[in-house]
C-alpha atoms as a PDB file:
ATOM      1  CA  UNK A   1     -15.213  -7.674  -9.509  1.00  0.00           C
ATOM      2  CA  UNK A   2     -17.763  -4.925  -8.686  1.00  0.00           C
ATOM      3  CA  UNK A   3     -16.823  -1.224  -9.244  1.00  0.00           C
ATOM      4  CA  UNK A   4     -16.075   0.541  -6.060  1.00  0.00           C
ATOM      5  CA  UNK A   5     -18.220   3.153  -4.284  1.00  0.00           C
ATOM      6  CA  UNK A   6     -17.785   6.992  -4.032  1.00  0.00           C
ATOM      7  CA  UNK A   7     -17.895   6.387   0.027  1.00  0.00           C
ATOM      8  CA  UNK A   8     -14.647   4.653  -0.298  1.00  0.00           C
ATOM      9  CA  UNK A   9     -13.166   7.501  -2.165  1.00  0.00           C
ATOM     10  CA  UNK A  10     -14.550   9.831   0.513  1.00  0.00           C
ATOM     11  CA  UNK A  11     -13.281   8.340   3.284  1.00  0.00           C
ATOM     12  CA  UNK A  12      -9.573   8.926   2.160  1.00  0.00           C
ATOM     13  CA  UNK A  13      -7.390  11.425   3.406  1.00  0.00           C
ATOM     14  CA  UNK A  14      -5.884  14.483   0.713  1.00  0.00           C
ATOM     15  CA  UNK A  15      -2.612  12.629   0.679  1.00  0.00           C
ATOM     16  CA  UNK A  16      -4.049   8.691   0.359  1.00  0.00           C
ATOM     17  CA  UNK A  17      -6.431  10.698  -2.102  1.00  0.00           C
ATOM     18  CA  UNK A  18      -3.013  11.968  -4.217  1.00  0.00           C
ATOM     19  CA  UNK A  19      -1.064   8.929  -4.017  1.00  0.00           C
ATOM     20  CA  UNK A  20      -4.188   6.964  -5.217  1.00  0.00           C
ATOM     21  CA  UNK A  21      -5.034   9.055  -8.196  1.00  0.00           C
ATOM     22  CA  UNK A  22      -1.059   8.640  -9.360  1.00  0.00           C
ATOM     23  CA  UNK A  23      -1.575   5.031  -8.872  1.00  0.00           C
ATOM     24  CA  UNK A  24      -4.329   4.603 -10.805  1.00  0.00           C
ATOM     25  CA  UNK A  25      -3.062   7.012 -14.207  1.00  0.00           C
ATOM     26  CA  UNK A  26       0.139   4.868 -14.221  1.00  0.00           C
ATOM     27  CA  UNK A  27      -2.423   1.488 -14.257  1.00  0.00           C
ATOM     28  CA  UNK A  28      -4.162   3.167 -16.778  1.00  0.00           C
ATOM     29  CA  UNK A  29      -1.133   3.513 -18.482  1.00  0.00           C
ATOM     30  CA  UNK A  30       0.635   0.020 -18.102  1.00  0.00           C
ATOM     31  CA  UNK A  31      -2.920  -1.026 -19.766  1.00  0.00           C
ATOM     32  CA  UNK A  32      -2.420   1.190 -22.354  1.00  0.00           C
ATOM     33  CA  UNK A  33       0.752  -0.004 -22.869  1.00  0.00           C
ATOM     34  CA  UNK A  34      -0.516  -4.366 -23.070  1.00  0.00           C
ATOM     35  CA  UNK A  35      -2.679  -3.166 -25.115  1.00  0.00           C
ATOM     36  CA  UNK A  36      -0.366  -1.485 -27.814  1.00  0.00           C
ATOM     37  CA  UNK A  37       1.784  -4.221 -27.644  1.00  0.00           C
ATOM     38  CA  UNK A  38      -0.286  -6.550 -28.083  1.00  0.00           C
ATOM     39  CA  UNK A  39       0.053  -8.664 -24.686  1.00  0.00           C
ATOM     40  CA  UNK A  40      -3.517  -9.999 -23.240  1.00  0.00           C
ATOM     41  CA  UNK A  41      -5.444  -7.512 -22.058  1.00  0.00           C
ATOM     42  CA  UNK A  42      -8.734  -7.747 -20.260  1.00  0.00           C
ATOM     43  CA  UNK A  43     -11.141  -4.944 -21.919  1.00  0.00           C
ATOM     44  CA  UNK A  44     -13.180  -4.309 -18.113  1.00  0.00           C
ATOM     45  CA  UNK A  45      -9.712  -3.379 -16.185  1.00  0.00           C
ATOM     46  CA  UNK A  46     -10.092  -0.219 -18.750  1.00  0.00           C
ATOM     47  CA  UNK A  47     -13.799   0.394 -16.991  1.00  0.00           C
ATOM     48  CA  UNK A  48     -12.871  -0.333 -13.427  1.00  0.00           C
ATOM     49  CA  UNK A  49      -9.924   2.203 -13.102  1.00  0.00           C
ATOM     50  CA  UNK A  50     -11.352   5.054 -15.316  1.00  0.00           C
ATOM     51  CA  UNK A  51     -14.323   4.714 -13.195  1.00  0.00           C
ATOM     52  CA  UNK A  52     -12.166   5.254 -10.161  1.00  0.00           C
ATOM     53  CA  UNK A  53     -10.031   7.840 -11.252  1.00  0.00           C
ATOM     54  CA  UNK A  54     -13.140   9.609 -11.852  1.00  0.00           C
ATOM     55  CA  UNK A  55     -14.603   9.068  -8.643  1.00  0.00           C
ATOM     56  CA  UNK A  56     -10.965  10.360  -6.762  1.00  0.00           C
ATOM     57  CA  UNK A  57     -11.173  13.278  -9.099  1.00  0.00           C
ATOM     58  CA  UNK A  58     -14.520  13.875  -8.218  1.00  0.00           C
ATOM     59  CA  UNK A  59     -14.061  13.675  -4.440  1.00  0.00           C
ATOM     60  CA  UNK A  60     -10.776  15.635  -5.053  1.00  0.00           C
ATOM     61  CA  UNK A  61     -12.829  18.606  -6.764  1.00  0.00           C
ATOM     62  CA  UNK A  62     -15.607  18.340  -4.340  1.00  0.00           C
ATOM     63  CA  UNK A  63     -13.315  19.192  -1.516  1.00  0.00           C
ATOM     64  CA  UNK A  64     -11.203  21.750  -3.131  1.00  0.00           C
ATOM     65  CA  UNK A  65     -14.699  23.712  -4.115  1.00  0.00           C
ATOM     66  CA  UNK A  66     -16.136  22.958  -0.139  1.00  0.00           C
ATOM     67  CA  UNK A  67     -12.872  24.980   0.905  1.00  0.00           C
ATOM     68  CA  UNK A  68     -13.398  27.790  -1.473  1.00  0.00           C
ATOM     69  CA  UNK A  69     -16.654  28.076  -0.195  1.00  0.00           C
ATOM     70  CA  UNK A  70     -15.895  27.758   3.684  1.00  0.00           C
ATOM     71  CA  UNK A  71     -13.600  30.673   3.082  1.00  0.00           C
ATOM     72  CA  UNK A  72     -15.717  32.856   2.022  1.00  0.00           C
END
C-alpha cells in the first residue's frame, strides 16, 4: 500500500479535515494498544498513519496561517 499524497489531504473540507485527523489518532492508538498487548501487529501501519496525520496537520496549519494572513 503506497502512502497517500498531500493533494488528497488538500482537497478535504475543514470538517472532513477534523473528523479525519480524530480518525486517524484513535488508529494510532488501537495500534498502540496490539502492540502493548502483544496481538500481531504490522510495524508499516505505524508509518502509513503517522505519515497522514502529519500531512492533515500540515494542511490543517497551512490553512489556519493562509487566514491569518488574508486578514491582515
Amino acid at each position: 500500500m503506497a502512502l497517500s499524497k498531500i493533494a488528497d489531504a488538500r482537497e478535504l473540507s475543514d470538517q472532513e479535515l477534523v473528523d479525519r485527523i480524530a480518525t486517524i489518532k484513535l488508529q494510532l492508538f488501537e495500534l498502540r494498544m496490539k502492540q502493548a498487548t502483544r496481538q500481531e501487529v504490522k510495524p508499516h501501519q505505524f508509518k502509513h498513519a503517522r505519515h497522514e496525520l502529519a500531512q492533515l496537520m500540515t494542511v490543517t496549519q497551512e490553512r489556519s496561517l493562509h487566514a491569518v494572513t488574508v486578514n491582515k
